[in-house]
N, C-alpha and C. Protein backbone atom coordinates (compact mmCIF):
# COMPACT_ATOMS: atom_id res chain seq x y z
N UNK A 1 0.85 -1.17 0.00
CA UNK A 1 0.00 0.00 0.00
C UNK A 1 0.89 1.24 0.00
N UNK A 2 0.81 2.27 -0.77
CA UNK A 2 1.41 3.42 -0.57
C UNK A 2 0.72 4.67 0.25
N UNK A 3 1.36 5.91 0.23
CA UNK A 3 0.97 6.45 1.26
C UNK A 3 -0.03 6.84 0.76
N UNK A 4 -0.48 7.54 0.30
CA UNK A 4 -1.85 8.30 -0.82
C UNK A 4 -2.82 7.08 -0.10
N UNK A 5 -2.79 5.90 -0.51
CA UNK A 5 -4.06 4.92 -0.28
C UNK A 5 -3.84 4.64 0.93
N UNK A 6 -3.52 4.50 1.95
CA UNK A 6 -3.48 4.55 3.56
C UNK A 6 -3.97 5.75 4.08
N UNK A 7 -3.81 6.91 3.35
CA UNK A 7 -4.80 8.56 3.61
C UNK A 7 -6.20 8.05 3.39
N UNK A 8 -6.24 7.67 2.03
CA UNK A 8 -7.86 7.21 1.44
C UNK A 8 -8.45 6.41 1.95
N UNK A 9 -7.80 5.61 2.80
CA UNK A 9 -8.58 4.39 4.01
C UNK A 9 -8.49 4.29 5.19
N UNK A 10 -7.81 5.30 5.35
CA UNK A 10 -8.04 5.83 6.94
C UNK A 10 -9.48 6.34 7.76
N UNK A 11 -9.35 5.69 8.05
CA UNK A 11 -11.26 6.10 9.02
C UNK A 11 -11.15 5.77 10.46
N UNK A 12 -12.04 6.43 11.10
CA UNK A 12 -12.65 6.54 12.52
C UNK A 12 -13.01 5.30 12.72
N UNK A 13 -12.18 4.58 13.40
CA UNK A 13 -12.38 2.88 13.76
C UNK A 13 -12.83 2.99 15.26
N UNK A 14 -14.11 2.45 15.91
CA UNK A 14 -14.40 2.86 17.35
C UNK A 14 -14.99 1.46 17.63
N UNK A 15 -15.00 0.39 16.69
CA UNK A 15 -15.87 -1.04 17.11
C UNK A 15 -14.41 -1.84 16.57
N UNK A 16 -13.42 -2.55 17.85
CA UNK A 16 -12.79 -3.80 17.43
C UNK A 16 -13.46 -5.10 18.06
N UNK A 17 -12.60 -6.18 17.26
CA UNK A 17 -12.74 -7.29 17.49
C UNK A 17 -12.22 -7.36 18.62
N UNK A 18 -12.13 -8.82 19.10
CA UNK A 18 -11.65 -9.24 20.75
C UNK A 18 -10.68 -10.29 20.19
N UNK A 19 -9.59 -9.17 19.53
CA UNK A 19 -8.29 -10.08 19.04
C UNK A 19 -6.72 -9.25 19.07
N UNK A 20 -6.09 -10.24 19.80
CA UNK A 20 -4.51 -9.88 20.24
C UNK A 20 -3.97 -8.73 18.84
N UNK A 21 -3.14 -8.15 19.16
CA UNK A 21 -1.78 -7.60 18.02
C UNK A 21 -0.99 -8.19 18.06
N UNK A 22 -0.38 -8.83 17.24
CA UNK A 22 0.64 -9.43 17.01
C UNK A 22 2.47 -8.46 17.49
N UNK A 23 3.43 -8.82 18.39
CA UNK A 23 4.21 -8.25 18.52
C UNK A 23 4.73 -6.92 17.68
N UNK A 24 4.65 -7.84 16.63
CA UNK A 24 5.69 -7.53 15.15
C UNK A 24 5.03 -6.24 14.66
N UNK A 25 3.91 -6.13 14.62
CA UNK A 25 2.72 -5.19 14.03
C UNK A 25 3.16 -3.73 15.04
N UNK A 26 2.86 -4.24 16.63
CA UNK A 26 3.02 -3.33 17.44
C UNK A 26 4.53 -2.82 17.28
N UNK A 27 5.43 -3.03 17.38
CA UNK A 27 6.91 -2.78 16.71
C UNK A 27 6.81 -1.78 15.91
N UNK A 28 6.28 -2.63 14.62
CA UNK A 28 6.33 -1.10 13.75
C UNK A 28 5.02 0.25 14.00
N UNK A 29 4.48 0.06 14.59
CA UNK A 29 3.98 1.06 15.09
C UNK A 29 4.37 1.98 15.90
N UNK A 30 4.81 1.06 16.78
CA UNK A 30 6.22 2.26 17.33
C UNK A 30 7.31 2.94 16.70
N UNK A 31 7.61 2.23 16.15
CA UNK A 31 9.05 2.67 15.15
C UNK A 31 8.20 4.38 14.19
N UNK A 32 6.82 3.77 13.72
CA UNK A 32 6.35 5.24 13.30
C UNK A 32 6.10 6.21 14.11
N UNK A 33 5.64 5.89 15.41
CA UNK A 33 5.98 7.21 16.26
C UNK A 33 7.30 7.79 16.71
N UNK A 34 8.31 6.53 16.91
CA UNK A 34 9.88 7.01 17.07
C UNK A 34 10.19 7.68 15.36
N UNK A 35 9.85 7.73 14.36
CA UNK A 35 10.05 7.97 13.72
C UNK A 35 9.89 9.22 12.80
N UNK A 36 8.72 9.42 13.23
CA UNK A 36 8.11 10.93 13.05
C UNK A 36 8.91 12.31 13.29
N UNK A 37 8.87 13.23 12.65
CA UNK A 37 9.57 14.08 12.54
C UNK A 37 9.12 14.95 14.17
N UNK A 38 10.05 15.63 14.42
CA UNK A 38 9.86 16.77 15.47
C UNK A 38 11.21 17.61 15.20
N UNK A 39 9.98 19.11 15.48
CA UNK A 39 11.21 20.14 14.70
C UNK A 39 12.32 20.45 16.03
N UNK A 40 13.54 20.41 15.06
CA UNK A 40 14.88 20.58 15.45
C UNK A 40 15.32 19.14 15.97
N UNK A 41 14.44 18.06 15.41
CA UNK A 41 14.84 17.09 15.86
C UNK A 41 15.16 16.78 18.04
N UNK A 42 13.98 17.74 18.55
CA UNK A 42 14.01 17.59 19.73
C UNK A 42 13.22 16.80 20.22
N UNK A 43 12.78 15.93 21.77
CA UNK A 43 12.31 15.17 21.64
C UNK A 43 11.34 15.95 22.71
N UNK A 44 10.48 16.13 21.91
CA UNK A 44 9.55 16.61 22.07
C UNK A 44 7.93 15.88 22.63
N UNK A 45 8.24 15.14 22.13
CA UNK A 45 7.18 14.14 22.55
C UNK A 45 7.43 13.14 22.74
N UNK A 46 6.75 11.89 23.44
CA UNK A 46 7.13 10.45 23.71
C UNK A 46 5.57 9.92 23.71
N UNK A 47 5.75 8.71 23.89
CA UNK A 47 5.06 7.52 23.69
C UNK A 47 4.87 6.45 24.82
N UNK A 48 3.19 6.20 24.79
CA UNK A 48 3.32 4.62 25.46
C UNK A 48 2.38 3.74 24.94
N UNK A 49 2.51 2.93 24.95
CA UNK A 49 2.18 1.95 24.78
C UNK A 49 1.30 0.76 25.49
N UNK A 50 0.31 1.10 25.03
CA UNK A 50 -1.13 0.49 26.42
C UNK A 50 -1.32 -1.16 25.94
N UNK A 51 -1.10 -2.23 26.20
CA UNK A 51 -1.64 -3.56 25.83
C UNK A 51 -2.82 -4.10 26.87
N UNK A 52 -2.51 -3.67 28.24
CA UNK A 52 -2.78 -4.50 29.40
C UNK A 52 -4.83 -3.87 29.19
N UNK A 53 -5.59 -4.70 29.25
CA UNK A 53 -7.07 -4.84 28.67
C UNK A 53 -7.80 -3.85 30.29
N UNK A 54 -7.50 -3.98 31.22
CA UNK A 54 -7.68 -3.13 32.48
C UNK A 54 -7.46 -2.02 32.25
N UNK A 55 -6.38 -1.68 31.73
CA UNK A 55 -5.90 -0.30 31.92
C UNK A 55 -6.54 0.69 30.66
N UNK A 56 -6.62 -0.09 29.59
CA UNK A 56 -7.67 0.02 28.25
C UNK A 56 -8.65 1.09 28.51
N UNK A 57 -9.51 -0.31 29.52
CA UNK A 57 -10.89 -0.22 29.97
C UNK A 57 -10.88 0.96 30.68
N UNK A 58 -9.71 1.31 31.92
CA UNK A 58 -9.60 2.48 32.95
C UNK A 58 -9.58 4.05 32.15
N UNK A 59 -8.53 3.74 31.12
CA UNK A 59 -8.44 4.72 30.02
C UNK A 59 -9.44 5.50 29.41
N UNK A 60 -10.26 4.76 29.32
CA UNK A 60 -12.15 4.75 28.37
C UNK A 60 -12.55 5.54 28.88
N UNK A 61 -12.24 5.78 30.53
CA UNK A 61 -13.32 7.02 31.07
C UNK A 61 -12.38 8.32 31.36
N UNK A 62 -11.46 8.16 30.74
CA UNK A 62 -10.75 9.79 30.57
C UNK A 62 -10.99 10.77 30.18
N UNK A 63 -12.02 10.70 28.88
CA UNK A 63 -12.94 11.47 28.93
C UNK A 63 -14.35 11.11 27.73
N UNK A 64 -15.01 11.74 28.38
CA UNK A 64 -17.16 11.06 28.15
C UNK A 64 -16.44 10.17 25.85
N UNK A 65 -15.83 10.71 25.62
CA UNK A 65 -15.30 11.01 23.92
C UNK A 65 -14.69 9.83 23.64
N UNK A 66 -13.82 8.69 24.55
CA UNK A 66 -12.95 8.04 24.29
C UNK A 66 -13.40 6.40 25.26
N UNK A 67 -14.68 6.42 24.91
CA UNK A 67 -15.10 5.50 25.63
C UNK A 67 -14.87 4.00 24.72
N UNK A 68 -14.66 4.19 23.53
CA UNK A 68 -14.16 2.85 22.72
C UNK A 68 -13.23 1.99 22.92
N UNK A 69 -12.43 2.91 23.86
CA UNK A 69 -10.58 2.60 24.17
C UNK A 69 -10.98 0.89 25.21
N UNK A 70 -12.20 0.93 25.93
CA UNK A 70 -12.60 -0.21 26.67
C UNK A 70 -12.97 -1.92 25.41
N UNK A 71 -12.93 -1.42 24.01
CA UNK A 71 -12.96 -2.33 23.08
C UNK A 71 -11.70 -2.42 22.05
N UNK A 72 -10.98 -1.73 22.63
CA UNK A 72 -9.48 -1.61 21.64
C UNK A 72 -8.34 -2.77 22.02
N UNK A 73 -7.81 -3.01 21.31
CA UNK A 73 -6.87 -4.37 21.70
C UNK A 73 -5.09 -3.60 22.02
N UNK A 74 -4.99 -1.95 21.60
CA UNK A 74 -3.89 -1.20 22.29
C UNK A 74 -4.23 -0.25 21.94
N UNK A 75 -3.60 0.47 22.72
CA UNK A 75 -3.78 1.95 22.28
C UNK A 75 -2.11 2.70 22.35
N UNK A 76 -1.93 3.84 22.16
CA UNK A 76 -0.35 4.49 22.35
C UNK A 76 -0.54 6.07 22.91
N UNK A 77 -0.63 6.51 23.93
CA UNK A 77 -0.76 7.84 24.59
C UNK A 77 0.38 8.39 23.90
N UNK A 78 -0.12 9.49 23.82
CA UNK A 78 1.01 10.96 22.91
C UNK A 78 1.02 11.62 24.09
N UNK A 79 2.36 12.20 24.36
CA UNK A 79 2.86 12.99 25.14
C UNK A 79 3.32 14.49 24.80
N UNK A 80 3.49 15.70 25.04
CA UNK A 80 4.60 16.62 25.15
C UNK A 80 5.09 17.16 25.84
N UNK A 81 6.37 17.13 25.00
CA UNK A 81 7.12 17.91 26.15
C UNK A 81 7.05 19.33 26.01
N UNK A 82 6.43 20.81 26.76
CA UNK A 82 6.49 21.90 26.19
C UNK A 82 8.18 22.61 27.09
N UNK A 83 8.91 22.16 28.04
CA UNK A 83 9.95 22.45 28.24
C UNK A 83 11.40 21.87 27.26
N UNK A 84 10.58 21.41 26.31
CA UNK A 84 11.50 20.99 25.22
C UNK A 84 11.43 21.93 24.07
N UNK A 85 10.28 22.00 23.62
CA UNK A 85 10.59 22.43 22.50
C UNK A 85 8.72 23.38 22.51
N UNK A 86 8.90 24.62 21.66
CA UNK A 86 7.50 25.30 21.74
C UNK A 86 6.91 24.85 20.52
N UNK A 87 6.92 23.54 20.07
CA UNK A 87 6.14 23.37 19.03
C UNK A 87 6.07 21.83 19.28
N UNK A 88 5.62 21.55 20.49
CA UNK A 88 5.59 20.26 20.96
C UNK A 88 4.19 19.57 20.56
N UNK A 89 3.72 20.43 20.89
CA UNK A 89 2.08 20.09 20.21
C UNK A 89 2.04 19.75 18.82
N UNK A 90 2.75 20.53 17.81
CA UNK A 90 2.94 20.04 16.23
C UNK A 90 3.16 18.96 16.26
N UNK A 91 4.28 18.74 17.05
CA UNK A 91 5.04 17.60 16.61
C UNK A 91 4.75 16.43 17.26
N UNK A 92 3.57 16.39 18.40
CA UNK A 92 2.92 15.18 18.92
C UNK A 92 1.69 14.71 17.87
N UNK A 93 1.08 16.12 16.90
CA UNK A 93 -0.13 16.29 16.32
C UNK A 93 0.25 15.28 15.00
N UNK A 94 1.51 15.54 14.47
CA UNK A 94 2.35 15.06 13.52
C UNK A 94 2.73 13.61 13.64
N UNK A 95 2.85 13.53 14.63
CA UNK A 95 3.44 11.81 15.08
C UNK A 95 2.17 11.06 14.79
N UNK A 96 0.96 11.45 16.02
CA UNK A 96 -0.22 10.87 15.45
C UNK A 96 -0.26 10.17 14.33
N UNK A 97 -0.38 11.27 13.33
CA UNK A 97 -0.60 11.22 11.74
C UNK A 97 -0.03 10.13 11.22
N UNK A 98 1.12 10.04 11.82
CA UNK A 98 2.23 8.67 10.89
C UNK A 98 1.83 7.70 11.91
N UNK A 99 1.86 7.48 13.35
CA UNK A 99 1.16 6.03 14.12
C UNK A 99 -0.32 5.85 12.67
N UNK A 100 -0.97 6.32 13.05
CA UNK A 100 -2.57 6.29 12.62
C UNK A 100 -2.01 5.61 10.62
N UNK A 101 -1.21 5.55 10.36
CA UNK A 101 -1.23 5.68 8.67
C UNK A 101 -0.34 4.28 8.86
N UNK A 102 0.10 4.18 10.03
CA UNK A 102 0.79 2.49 9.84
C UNK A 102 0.45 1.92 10.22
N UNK A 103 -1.16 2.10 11.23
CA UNK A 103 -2.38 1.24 11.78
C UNK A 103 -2.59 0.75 10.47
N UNK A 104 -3.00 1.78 9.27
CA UNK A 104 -4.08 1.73 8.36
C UNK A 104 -3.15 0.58 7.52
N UNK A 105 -1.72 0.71 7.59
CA UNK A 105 -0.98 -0.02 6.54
C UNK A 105 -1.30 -1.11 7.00
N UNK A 106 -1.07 -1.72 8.16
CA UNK A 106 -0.87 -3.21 8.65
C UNK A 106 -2.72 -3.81 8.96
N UNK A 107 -3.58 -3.08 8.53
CA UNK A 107 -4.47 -3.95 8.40
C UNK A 107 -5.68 -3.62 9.29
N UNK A 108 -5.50 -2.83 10.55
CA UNK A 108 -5.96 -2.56 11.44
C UNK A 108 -6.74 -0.95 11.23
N UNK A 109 -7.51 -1.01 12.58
CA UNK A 109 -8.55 0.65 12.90
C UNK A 109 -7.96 0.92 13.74
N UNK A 110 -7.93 2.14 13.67
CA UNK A 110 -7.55 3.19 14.90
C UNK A 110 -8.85 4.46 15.22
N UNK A 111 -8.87 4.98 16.76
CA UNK A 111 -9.47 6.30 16.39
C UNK A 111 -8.99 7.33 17.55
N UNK A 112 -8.77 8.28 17.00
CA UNK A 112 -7.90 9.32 17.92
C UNK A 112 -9.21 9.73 18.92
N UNK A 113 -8.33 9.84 19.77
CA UNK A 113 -8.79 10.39 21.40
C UNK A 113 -8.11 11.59 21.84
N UNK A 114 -8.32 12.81 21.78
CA UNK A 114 -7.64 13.98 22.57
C UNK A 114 -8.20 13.75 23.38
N UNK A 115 -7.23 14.22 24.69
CA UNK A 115 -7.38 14.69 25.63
C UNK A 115 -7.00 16.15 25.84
N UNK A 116 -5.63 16.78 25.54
CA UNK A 116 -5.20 17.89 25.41
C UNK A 116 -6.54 18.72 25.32
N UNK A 117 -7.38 19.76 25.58
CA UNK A 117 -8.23 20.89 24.99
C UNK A 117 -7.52 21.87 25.37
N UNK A 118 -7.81 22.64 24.17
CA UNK A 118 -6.84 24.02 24.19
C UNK A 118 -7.64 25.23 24.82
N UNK A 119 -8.95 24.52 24.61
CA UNK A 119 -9.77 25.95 24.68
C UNK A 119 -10.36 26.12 26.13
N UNK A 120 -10.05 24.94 27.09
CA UNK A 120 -10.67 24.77 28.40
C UNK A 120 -9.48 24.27 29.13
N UNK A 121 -8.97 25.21 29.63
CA UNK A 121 -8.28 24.56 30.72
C UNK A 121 -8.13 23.57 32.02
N UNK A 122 -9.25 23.87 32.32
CA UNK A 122 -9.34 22.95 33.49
C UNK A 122 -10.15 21.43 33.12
N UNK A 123 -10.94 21.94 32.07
CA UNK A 123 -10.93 20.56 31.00
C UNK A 123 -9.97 19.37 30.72
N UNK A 124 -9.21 20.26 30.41
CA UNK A 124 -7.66 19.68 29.61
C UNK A 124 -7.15 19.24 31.32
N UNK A 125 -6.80 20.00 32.31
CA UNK A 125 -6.01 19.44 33.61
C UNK A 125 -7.21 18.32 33.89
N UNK A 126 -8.09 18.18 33.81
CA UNK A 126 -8.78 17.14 34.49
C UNK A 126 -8.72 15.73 33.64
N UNK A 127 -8.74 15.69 32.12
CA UNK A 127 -8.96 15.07 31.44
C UNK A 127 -7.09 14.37 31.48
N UNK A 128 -5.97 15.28 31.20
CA UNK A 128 -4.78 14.88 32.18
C UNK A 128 -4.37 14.55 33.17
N UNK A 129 -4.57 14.40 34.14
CA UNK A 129 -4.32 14.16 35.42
C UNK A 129 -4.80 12.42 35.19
N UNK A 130 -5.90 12.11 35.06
CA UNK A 130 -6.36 11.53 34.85
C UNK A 130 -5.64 10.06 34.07
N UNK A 131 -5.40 10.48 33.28
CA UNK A 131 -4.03 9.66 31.88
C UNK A 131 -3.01 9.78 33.05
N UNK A 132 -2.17 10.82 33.89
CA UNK A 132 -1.46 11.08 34.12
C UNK A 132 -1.27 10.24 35.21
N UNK A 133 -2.26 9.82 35.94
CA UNK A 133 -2.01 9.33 37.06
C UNK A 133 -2.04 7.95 37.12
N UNK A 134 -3.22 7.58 35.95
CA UNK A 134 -3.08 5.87 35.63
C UNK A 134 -1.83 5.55 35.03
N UNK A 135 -1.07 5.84 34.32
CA UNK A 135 0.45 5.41 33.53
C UNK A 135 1.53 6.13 34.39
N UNK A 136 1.64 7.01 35.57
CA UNK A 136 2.74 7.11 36.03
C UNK A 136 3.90 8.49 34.65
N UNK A 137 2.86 9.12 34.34
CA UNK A 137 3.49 10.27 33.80
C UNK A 137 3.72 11.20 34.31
N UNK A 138 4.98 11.84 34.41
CA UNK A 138 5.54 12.87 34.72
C UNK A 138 4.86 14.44 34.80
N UNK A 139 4.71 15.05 35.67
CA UNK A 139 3.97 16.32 35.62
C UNK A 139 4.36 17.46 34.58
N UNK A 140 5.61 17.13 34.00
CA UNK A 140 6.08 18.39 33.06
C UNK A 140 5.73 17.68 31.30
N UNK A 141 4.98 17.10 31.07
CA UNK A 141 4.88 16.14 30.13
C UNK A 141 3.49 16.74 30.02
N UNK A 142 2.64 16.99 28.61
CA UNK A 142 1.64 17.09 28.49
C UNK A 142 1.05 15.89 27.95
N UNK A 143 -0.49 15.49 28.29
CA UNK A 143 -0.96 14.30 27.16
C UNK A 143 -2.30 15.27 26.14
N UNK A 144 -1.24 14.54 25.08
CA UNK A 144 -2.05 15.71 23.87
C UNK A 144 -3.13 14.45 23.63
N UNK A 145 -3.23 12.94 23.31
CA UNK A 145 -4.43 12.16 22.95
C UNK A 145 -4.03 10.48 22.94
N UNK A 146 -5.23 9.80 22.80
CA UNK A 146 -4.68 8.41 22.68
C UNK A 146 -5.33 8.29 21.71
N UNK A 147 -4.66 7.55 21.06
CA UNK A 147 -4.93 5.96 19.85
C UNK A 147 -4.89 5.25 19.71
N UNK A 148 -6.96 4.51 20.16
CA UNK A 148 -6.63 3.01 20.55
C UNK A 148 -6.53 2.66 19.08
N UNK A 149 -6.65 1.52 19.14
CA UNK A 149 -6.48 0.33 17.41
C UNK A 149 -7.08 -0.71 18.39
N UNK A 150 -6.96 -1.33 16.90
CA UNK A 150 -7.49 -3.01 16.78
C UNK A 150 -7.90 -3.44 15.42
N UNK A 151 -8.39 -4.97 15.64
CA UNK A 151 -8.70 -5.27 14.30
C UNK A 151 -10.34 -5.05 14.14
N UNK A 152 -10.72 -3.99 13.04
CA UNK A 152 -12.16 -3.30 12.95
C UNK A 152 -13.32 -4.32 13.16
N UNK A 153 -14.21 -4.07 13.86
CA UNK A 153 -15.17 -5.18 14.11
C UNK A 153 -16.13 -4.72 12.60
N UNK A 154 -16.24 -4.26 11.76
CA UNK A 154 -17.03 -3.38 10.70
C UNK A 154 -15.71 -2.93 9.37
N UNK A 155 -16.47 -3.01 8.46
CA UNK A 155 -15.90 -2.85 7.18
C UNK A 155 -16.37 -0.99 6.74
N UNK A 156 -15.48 0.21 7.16
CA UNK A 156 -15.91 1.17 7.52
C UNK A 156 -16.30 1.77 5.65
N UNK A 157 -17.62 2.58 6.32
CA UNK A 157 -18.17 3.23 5.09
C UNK A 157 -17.10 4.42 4.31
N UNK A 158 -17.56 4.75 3.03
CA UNK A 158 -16.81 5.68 2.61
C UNK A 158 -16.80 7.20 3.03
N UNK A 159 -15.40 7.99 3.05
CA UNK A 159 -15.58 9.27 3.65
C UNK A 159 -16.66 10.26 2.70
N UNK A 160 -17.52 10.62 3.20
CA UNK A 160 -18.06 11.78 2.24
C UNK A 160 -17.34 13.20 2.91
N UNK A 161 -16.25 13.67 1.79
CA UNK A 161 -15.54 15.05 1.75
C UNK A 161 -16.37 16.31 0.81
N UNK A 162 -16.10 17.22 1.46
CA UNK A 162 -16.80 18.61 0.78
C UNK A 162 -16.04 18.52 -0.98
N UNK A 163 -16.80 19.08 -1.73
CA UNK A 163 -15.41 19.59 -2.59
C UNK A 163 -14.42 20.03 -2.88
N UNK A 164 -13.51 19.20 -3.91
CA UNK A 164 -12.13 19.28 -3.45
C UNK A 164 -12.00 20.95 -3.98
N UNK A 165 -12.43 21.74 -4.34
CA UNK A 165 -12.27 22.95 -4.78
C UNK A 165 -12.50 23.90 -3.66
N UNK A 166 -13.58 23.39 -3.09
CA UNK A 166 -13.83 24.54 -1.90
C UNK A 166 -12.93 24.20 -0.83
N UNK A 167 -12.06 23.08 -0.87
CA UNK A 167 -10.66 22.98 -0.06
C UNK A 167 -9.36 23.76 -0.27
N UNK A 168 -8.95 23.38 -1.68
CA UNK A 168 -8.11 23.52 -1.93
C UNK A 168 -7.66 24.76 -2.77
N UNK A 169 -6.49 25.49 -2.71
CA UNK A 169 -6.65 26.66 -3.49
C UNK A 169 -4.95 27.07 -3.86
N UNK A 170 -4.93 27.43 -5.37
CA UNK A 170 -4.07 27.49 -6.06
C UNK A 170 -3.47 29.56 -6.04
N UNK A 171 -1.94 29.13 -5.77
CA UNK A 171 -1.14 30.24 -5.54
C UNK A 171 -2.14 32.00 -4.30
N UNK A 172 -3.66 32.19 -4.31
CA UNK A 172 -4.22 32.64 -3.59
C UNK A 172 -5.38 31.99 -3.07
N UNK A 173 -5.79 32.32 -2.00
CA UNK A 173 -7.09 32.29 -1.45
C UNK A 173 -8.53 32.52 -2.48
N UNK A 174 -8.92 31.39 -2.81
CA UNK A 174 -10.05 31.97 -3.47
C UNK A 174 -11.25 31.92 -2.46
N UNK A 175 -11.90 33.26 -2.83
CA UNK A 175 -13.39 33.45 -1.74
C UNK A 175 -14.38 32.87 -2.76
């Protein structure tokens, strides 16, 4: 599969099966989040890695949005660091993007979970603390979202996108 068709079949996966990941799979899934760019090459963000089906389930009520994570077979919490680098958030937002596109390669659903809210603070500390306190994360570490996966219990419908014209726009802004 190339990258273009892993964009085009990427979808909001929220129903898995009640079936293991294979090591090997989870590996390279990591390797795409170790792999992901972060600017200046700082490490800006980190990773974990959820297997254990309890902690899944505990996860689910982090917030009312991410209650699927209790049917996911792993998930991988995104971290940042904002005493690293001030574009920590890009570059956790960015990592996502490439985990989520090597779910889609190897066969599997994923569906993103923020927690991070930008626009509510005490939202965002509650909805953190929370992540923060079940995995033993560090207080200077932000959690920007999780992404559970699994193997899709459903064969997901096609995206209906606006037109590609009223997206996209050549050398200016067209109104």
């Amino acid at each position: 599969m190339d990258i273009l068709e892993a964009i085009q079949l990427r979808r909001e996966i929220t129903s898995f099966k009640d079936e293991q990941i294979q090591m090997e799979k989870l590996e390279k899934i990591i390797d795409a989040a170790y792999l992901a760019p972060a600017g200046n090459n700082l490490p800006s963000r980190e990773f974990i890695l959820v297997t254990n089906k309890k902690m899944l389930t505990h996860l689910g009520n982090a917030t009312p949005y991410v209650t699927w994570l209790k049917e996911s077979a792993a998930a991988i919490v995104i971290t940042g660091r904002p005493d690293v680098s001030k574009y920590w958030l890009q570059d956790a937002s960015i990592a996502s993007a490439f985990i989520w596109l090597e779910i889609v390669e190897l066969g599997l659903g994923a569906a993103f979970g923020a927690v991070y809210h930008s626009e509510n603070k005490e939202e965002s500390k509650k909805r953190e603390n929370f992540v923060r306190e079940a995995l033993s994360i560090p207080e200077d570490r932000r959690i920007v979202a999780i992404l559970g996966f699994g193997y899709p219990n459903d064969e997901p419908k096609s995206k209906k996108l606006l037109p590609r014209d009223e997206i996209i726009h050549y050398d200016t802004f067209n109104k």
